[in-house]
Each structure stands twice: as C-alpha cells, then as structure tokens.
PDB file of N, CA and C in Angstrom:
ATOM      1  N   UNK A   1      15.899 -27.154   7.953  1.00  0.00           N
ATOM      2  CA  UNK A   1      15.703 -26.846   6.549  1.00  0.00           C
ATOM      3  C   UNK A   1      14.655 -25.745   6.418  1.00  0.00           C
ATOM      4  N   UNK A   2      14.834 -24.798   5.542  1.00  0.00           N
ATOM      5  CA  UNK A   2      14.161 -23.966   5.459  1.00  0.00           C
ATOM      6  C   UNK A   2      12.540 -24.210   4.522  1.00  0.00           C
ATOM      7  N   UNK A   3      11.651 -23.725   4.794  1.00  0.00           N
ATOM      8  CA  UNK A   3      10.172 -24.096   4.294  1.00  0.00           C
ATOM      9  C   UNK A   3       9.677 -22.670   3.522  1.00  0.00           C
ATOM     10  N   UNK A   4       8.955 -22.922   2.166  1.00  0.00           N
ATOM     11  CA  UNK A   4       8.693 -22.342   1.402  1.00  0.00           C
ATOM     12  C   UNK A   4       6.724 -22.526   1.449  1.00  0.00           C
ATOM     13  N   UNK A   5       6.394 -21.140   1.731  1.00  0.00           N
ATOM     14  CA  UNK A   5       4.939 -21.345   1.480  1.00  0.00           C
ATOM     15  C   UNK A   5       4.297 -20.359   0.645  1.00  0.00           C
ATOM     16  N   UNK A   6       3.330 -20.604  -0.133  1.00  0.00           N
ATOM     17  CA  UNK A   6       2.675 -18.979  -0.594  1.00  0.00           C
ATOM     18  C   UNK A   6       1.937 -18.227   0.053  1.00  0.00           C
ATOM     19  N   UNK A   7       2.084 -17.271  -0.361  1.00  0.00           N
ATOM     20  CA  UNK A   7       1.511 -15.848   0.033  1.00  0.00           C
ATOM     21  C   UNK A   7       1.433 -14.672  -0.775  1.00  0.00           C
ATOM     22  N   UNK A   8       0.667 -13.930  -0.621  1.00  0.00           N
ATOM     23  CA  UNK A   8       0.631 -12.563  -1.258  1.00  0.00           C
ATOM     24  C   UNK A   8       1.481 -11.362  -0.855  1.00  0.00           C
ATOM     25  N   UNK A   9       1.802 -11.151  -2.485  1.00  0.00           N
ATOM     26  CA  UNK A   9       2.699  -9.607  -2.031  1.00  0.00           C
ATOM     27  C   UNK A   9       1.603  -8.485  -1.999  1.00  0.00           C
ATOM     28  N   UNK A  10       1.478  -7.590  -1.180  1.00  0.00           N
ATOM     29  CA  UNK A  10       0.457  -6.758  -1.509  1.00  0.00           C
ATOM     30  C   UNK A  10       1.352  -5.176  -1.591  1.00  0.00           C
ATOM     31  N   UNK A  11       1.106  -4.452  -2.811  1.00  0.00           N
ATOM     32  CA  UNK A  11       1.976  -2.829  -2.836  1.00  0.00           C
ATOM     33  C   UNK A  11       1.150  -2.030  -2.652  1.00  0.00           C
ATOM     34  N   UNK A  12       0.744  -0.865  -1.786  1.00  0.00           N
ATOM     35  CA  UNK A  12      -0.066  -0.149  -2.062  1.00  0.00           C
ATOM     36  C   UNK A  12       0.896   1.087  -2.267  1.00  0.00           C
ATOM     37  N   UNK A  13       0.914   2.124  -3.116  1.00  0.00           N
ATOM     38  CA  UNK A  13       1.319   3.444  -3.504  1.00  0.00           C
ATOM     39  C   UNK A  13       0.124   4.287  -3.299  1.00  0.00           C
ATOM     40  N   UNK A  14       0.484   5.389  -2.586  1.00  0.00           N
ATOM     41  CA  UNK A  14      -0.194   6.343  -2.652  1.00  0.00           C
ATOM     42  C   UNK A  14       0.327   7.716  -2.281  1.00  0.00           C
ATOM     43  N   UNK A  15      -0.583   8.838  -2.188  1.00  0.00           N
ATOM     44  CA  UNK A  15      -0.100  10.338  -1.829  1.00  0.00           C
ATOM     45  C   UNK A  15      -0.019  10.272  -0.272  1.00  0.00           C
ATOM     46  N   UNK A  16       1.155  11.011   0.116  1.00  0.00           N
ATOM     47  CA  UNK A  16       1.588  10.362   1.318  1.00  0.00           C
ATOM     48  C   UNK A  16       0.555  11.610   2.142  1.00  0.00           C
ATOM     49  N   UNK A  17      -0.368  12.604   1.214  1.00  0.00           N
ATOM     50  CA  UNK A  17      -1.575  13.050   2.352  1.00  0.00           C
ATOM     51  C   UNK A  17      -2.264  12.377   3.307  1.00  0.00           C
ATOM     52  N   UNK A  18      -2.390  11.354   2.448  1.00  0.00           N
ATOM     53  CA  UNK A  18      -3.784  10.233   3.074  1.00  0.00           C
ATOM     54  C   UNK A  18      -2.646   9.250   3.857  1.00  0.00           C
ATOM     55  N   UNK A  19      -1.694   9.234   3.727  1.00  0.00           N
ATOM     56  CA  UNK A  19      -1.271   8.163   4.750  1.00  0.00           C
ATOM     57  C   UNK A  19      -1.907   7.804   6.297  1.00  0.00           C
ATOM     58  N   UNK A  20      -1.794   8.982   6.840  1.00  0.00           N
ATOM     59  CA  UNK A  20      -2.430   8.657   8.196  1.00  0.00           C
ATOM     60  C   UNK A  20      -3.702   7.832   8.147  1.00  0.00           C
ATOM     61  N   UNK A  21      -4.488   8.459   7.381  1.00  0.00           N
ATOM     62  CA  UNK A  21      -5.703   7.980   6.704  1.00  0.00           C
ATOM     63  C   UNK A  21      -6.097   6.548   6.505  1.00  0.00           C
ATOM     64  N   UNK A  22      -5.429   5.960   6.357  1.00  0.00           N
ATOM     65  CA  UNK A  22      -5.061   4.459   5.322  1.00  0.00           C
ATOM     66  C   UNK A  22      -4.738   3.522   6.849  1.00  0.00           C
ATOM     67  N   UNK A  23      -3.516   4.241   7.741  1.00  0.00           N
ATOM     68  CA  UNK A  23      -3.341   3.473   8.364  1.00  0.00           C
ATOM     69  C   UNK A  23      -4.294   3.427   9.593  1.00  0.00           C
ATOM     70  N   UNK A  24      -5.120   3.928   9.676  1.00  0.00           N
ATOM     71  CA  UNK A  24      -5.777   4.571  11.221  1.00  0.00           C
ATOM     72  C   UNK A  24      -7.180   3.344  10.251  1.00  0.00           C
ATOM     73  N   UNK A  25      -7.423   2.767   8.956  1.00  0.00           N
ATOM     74  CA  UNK A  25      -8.221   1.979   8.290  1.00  0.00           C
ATOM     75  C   UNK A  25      -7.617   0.201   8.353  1.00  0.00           C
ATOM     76  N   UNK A  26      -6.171   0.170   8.432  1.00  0.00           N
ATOM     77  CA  UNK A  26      -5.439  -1.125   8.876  1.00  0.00           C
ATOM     78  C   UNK A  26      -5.920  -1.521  10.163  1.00  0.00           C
ATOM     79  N   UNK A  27      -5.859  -0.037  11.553  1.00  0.00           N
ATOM     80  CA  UNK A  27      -6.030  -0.887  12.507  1.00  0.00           C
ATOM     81  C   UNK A  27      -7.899  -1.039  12.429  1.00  0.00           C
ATOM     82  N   UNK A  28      -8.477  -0.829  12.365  1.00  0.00           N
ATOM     83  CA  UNK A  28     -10.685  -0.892  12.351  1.00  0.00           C
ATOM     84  C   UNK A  28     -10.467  -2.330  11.605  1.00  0.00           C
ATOM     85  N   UNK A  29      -9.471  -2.618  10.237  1.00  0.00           N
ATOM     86  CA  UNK A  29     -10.223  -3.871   9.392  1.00  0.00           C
ATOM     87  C   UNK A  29      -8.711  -4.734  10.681  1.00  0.00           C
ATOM     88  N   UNK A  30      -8.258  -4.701  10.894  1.00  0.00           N
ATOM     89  CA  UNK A  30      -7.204  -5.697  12.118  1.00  0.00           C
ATOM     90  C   UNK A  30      -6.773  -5.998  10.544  1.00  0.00           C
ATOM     91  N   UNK A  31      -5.992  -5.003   9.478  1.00  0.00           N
ATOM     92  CA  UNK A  31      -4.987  -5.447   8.395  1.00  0.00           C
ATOM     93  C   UNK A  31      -3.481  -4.640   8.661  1.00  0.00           C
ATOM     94  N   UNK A  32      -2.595  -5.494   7.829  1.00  0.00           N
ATOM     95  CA  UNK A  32      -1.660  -4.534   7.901  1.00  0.00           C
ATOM     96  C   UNK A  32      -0.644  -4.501   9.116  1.00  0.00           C
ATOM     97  N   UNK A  33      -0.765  -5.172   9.775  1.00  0.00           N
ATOM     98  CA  UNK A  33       0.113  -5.415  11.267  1.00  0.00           C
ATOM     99  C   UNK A  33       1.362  -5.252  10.832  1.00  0.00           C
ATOM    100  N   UNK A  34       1.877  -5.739  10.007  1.00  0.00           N
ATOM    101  CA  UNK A  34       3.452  -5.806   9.580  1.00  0.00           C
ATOM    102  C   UNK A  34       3.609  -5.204   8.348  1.00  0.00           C
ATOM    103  N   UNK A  35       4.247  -4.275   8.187  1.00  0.00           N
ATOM    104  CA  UNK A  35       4.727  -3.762   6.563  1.00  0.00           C
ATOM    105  C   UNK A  35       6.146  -2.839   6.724  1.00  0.00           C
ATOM    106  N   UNK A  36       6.250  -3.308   5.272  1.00  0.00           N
ATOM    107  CA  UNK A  36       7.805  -2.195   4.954  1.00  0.00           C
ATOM    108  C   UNK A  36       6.967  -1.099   4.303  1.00  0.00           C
ATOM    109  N   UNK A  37       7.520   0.233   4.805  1.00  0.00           N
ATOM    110  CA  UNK A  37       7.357   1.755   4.129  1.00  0.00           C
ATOM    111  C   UNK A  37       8.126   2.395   3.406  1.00  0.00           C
ATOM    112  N   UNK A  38       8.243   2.187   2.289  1.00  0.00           N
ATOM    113  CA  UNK A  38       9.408   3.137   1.757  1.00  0.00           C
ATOM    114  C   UNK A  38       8.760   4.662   0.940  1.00  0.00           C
ATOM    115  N   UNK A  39       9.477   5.967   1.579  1.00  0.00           N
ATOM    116  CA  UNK A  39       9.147   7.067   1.166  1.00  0.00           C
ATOM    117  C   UNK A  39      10.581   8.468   1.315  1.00  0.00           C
ATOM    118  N   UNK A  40      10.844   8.588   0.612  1.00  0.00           N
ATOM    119  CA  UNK A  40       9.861   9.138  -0.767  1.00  0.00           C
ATOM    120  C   UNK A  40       9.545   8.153  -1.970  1.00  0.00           C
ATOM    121  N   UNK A  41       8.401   7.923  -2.116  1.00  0.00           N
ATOM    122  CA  UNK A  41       8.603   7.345  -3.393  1.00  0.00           C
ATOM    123  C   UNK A  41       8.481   8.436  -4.887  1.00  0.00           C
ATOM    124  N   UNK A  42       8.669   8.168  -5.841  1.00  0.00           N
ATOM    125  CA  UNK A  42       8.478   9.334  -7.024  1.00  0.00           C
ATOM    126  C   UNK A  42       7.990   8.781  -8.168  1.00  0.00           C
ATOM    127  N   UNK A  43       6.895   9.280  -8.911  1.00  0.00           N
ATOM    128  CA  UNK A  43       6.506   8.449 -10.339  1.00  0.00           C
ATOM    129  C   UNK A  43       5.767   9.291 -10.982  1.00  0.00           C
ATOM    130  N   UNK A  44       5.462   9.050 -12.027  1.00  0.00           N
ATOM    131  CA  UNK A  44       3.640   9.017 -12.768  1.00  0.00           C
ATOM    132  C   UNK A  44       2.467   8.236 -12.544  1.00  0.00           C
ATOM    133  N   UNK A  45       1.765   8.300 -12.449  1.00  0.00           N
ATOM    134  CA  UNK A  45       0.144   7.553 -12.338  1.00  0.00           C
ATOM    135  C   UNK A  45      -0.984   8.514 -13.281  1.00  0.00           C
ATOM    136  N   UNK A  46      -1.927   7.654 -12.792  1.00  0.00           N
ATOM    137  CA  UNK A  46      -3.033   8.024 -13.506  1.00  0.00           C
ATOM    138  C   UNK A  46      -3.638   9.498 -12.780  1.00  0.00           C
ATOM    139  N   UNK A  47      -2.984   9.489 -11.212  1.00  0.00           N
ATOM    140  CA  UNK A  47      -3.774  10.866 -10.660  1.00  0.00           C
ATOM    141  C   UNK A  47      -2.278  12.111 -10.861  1.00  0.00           C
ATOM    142  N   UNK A  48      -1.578  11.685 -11.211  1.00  0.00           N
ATOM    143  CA  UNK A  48      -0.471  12.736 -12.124  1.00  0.00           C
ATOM    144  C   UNK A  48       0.703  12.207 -11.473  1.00  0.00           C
ATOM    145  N   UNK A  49       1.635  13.281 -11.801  1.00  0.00           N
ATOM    146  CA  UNK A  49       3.416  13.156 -11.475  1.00  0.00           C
ATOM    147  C   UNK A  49       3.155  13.444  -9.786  1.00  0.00           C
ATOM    148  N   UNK A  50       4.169  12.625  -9.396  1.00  0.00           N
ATOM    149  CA  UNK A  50       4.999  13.175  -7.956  1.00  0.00           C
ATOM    150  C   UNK A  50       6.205  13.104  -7.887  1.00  0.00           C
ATOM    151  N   UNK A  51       6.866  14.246  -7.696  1.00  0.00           N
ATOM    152  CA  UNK A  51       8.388  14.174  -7.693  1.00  0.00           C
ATOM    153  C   UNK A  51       8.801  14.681  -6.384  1.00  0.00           C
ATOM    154  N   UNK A  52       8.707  15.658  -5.871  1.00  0.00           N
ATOM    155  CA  UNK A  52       8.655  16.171  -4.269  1.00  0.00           C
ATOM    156  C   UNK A  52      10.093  17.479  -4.817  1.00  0.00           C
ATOM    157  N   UNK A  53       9.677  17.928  -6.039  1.00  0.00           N
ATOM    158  CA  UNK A  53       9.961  19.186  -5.916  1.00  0.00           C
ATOM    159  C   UNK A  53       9.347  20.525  -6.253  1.00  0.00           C
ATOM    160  N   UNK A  54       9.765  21.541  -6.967  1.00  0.00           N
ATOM    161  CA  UNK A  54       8.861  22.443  -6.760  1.00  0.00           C
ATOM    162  C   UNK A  54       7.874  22.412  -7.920  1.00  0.00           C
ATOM    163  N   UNK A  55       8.502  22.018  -8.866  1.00  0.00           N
ATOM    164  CA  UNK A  55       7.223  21.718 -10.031  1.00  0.00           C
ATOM    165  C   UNK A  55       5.976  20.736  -9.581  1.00  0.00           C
ATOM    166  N   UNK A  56       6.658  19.369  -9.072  1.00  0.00           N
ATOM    167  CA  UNK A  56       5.914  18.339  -8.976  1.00  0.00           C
ATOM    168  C   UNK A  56       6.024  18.364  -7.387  1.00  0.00           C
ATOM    169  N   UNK A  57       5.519  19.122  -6.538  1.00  0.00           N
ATOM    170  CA  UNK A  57       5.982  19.100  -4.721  1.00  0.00           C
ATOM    171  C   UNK A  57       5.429  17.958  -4.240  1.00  0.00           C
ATOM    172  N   UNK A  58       4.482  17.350  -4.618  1.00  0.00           N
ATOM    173  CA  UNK A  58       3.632  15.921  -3.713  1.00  0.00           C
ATOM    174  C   UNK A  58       4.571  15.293  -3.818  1.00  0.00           C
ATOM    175  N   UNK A  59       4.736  13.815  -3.041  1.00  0.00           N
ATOM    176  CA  UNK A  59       5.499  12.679  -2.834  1.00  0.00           C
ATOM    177  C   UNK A  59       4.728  11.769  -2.555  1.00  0.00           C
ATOM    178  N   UNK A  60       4.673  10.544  -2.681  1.00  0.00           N
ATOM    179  CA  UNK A  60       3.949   9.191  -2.627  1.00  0.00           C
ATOM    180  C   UNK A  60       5.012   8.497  -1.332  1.00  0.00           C
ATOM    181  N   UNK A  61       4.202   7.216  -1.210  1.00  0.00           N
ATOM    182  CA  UNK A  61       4.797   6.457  -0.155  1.00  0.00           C
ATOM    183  C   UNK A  61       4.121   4.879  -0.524  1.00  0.00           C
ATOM    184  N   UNK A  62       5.252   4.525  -0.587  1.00  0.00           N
ATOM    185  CA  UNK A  62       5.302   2.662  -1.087  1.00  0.00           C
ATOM    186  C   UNK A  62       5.158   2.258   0.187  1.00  0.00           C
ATOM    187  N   UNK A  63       3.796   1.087   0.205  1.00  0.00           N
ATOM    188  CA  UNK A  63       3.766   0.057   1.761  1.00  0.00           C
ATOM    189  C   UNK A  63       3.502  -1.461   1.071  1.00  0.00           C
ATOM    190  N   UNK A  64       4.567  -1.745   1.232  1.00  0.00           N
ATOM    191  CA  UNK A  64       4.256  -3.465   1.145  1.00  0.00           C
ATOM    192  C   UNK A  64       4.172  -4.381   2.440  1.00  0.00           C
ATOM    193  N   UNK A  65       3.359  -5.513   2.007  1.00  0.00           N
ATOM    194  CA  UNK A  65       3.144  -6.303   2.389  1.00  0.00           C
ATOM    195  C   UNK A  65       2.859  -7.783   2.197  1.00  0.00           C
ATOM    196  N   UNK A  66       3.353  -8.717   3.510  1.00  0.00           N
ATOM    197  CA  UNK A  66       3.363  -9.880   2.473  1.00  0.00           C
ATOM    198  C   UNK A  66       2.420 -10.591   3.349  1.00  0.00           C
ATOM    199  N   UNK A  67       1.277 -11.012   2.974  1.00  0.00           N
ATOM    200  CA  UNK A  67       0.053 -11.658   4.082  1.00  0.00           C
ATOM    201  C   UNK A  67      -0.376 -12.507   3.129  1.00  0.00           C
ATOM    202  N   UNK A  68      -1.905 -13.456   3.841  1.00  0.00           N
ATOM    203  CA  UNK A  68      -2.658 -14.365   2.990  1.00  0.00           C
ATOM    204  C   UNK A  68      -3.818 -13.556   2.447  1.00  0.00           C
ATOM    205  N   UNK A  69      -4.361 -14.233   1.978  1.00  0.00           N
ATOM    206  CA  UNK A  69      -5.390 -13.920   1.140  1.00  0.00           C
ATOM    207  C   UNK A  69      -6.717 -13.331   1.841  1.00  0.00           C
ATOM    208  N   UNK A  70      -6.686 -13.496   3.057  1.00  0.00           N
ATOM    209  CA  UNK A  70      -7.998 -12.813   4.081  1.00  0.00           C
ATOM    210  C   UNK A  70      -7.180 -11.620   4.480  1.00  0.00           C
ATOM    211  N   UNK A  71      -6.291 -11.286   4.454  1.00  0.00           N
ATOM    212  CA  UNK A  71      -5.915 -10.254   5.120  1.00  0.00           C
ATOM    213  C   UNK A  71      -5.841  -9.191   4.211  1.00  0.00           C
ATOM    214  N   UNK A  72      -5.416  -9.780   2.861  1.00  0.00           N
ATOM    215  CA  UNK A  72      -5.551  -8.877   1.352  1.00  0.00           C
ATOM    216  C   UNK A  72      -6.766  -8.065   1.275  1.00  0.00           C
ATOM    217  N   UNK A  73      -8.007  -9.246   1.216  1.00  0.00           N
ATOM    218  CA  UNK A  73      -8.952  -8.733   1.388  1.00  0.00           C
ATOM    219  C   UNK A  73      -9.676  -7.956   2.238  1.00  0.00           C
ATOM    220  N   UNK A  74      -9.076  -7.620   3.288  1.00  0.00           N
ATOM    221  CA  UNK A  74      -9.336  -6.788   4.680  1.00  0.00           C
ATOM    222  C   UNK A  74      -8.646  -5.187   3.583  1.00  0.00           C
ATOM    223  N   UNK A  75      -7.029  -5.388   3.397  1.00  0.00           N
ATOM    224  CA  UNK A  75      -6.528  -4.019   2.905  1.00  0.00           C
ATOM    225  C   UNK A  75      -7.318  -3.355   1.383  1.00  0.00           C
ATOM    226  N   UNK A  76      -8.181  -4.323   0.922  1.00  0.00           N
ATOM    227  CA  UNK A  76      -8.712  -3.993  -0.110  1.00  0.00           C
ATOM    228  C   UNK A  76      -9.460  -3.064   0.508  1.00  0.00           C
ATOM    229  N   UNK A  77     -10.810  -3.346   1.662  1.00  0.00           N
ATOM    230  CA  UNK A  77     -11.345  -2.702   2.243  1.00  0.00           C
ATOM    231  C   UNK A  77     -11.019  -1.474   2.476  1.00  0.00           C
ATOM    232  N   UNK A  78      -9.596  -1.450   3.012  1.00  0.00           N
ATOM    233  CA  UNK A  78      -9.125  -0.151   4.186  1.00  0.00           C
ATOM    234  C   UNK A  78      -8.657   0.590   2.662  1.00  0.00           C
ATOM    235  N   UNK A  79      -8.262   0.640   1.188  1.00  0.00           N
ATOM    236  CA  UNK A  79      -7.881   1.161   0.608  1.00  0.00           C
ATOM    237  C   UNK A  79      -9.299   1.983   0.242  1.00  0.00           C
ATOM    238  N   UNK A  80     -10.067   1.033  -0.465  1.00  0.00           N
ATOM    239  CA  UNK A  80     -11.311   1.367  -0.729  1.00  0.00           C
ATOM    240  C   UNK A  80     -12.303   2.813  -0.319  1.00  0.00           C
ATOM    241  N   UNK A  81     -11.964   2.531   1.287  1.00  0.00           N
ATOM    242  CA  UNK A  81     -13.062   3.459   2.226  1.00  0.00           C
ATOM    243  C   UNK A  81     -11.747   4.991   1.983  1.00  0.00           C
ATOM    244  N   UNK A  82     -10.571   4.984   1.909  1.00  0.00           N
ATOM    245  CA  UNK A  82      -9.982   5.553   1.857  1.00  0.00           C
ATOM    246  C   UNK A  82      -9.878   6.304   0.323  1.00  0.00           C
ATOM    247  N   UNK A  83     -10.270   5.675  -0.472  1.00  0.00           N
ATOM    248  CA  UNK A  83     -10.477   6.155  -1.768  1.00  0.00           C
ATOM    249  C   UNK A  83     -11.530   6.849  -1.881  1.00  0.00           C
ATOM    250  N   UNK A  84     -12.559   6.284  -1.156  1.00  0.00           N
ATOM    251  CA  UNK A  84     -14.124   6.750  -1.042  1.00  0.00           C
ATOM    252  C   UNK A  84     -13.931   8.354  -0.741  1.00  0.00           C
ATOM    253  N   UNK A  85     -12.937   8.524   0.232  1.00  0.00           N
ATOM    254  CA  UNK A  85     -12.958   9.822   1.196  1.00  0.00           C
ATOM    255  C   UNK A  85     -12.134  10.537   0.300  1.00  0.00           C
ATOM    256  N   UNK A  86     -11.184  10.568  -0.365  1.00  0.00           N
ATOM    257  CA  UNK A  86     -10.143  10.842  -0.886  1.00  0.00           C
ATOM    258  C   UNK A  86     -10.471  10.906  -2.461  1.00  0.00           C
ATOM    259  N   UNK A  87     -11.189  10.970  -3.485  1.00  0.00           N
ATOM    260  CA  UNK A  87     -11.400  10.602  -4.677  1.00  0.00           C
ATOM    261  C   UNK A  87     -10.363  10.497  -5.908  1.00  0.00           C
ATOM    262  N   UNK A  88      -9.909  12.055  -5.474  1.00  0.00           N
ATOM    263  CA  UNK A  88      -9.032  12.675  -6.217  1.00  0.00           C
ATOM    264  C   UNK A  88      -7.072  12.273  -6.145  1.00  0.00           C
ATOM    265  N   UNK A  89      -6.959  11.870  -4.908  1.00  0.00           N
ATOM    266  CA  UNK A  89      -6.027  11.601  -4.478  1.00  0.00           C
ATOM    267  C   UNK A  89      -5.524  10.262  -4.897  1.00  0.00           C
ATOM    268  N   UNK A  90      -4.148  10.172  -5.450  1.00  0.00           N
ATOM    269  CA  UNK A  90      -3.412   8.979  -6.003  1.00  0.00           C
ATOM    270  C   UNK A  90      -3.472   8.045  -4.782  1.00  0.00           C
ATOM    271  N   UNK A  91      -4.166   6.486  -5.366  1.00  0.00           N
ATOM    272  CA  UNK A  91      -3.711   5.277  -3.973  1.00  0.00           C
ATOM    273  C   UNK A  91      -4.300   3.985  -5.246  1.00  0.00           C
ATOM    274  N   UNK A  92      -3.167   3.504  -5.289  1.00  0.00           N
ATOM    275  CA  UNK A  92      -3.705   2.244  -5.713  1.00  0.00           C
ATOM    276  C   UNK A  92      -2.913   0.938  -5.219  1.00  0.00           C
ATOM    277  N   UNK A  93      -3.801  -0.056  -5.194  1.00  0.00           N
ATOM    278  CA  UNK A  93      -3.395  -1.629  -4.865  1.00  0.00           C
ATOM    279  C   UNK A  93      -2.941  -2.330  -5.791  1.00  0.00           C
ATOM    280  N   UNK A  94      -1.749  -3.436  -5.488  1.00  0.00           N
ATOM    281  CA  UNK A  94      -1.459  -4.192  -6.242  1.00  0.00           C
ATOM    282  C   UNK A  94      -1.197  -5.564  -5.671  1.00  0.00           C
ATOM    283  N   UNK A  95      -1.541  -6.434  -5.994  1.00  0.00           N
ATOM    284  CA  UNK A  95      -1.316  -8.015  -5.150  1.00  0.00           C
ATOM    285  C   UNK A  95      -1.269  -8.713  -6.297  1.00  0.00           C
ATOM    286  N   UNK A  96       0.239 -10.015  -5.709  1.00  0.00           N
ATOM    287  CA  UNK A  96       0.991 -11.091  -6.952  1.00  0.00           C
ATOM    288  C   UNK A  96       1.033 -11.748  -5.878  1.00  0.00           C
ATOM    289  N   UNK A  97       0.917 -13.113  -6.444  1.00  0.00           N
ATOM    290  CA  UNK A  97       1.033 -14.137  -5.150  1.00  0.00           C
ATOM    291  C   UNK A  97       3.023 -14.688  -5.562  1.00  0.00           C
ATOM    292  N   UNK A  98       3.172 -14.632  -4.542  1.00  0.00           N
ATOM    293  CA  UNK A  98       4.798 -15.297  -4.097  1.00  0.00           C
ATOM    294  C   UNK A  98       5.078 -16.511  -3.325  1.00  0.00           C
ATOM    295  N   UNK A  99       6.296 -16.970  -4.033  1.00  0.00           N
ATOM    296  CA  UNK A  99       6.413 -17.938  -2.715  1.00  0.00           C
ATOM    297  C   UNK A  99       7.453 -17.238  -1.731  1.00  0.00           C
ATOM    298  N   UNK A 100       7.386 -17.477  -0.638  1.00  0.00           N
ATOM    299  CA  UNK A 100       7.755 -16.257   0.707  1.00  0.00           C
ATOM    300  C   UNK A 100       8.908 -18.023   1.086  1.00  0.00           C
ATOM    301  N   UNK A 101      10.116 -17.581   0.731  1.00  0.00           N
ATOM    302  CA  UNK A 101      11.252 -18.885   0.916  1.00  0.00           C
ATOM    303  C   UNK A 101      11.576 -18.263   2.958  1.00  0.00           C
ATOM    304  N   UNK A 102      11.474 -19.070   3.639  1.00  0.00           N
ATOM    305  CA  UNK A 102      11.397 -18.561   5.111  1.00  0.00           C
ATOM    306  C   UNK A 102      13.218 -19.102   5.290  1.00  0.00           C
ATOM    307  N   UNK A 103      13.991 -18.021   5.837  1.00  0.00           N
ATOM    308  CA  UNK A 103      15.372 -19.503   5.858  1.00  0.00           C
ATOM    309  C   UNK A 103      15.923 -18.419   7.295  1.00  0.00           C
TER     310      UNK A 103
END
C-alpha cells in the first residue's frame, strides 16, 4: 500500500545568470540534492519581464523541490547569499507544504 507523508514543495525562479551561482550554494549548505529544472521559463516579476526574445532577451529557470523543513531552510540560506551577491537580479523562493502520495 502506498504511504502518504508531508513535505515541502519548495519553487525557486530565477535569472538563469545566477544559476551556476545558486547551485555551487546547494552543494556548501548540503541542500538541494534532488530537483526538477525546468527552463526556459518566461514571466513578469517584480525585477521585470523575461521572455528570451529580443525585446525581453533574459530567460528564468524554474527549480523545484520537494524536501523537509531543514533542508528548506538550508535553500533559504543558499538563495539568500545569492541574492546578497546578485541584488538586482530576479530569484525568488516559494514553499507550500504537500502531502507527497509515494505509490
């Protein structure tokens, strides 16, 4: 029978400049071991449009993840120091807790 437990979804979006950035901060906090990447991503935010053409040329990159609650708090970190360096540059976090159905 399959077992249902909670956990956190964690999304981070950001400018896929800083990607390297972000992840080279997963491995120092030991966050982030497992994630889906989806890119191109395309939107509005608060640090402007990305479309990945010639008006709007930047592109973003969606990383989710589904971990507990210490590990959240590790990617809070690695976003953080990455924001620190980056000011200007679109990256934000989002975490909803789920139930993660295992089957």
């Amino acid at each position: 029978m399959s077992e249902t437990r909670n956990c956190l979804r964690v999304e981070i979006i950001l400018n896929q400049a800083v990607e390297e950035d972000l992840l080279e901060r997963f491995q120092t906090h030991r966050a982030g071991r497992a994630f889906t990447r989806l890119c191109p991503v395309f939107g509005r935010g608060s640090s402007g449009e990305r479309r990945g053409d010639q008006v709007w040329p930047e592109e973003n990159v969606l990383i989710l993840i589904y971990c507990d609650r210490d590990e959240k708090d590790r990617l809070v970190r690695a976003v953080r120091e990455v924001k620190g360096l980056y000011p200007d540059e679109g990256i934000k976090l989002f975490a909803s807790a789920v139930d993660l159905q295992e089957v």
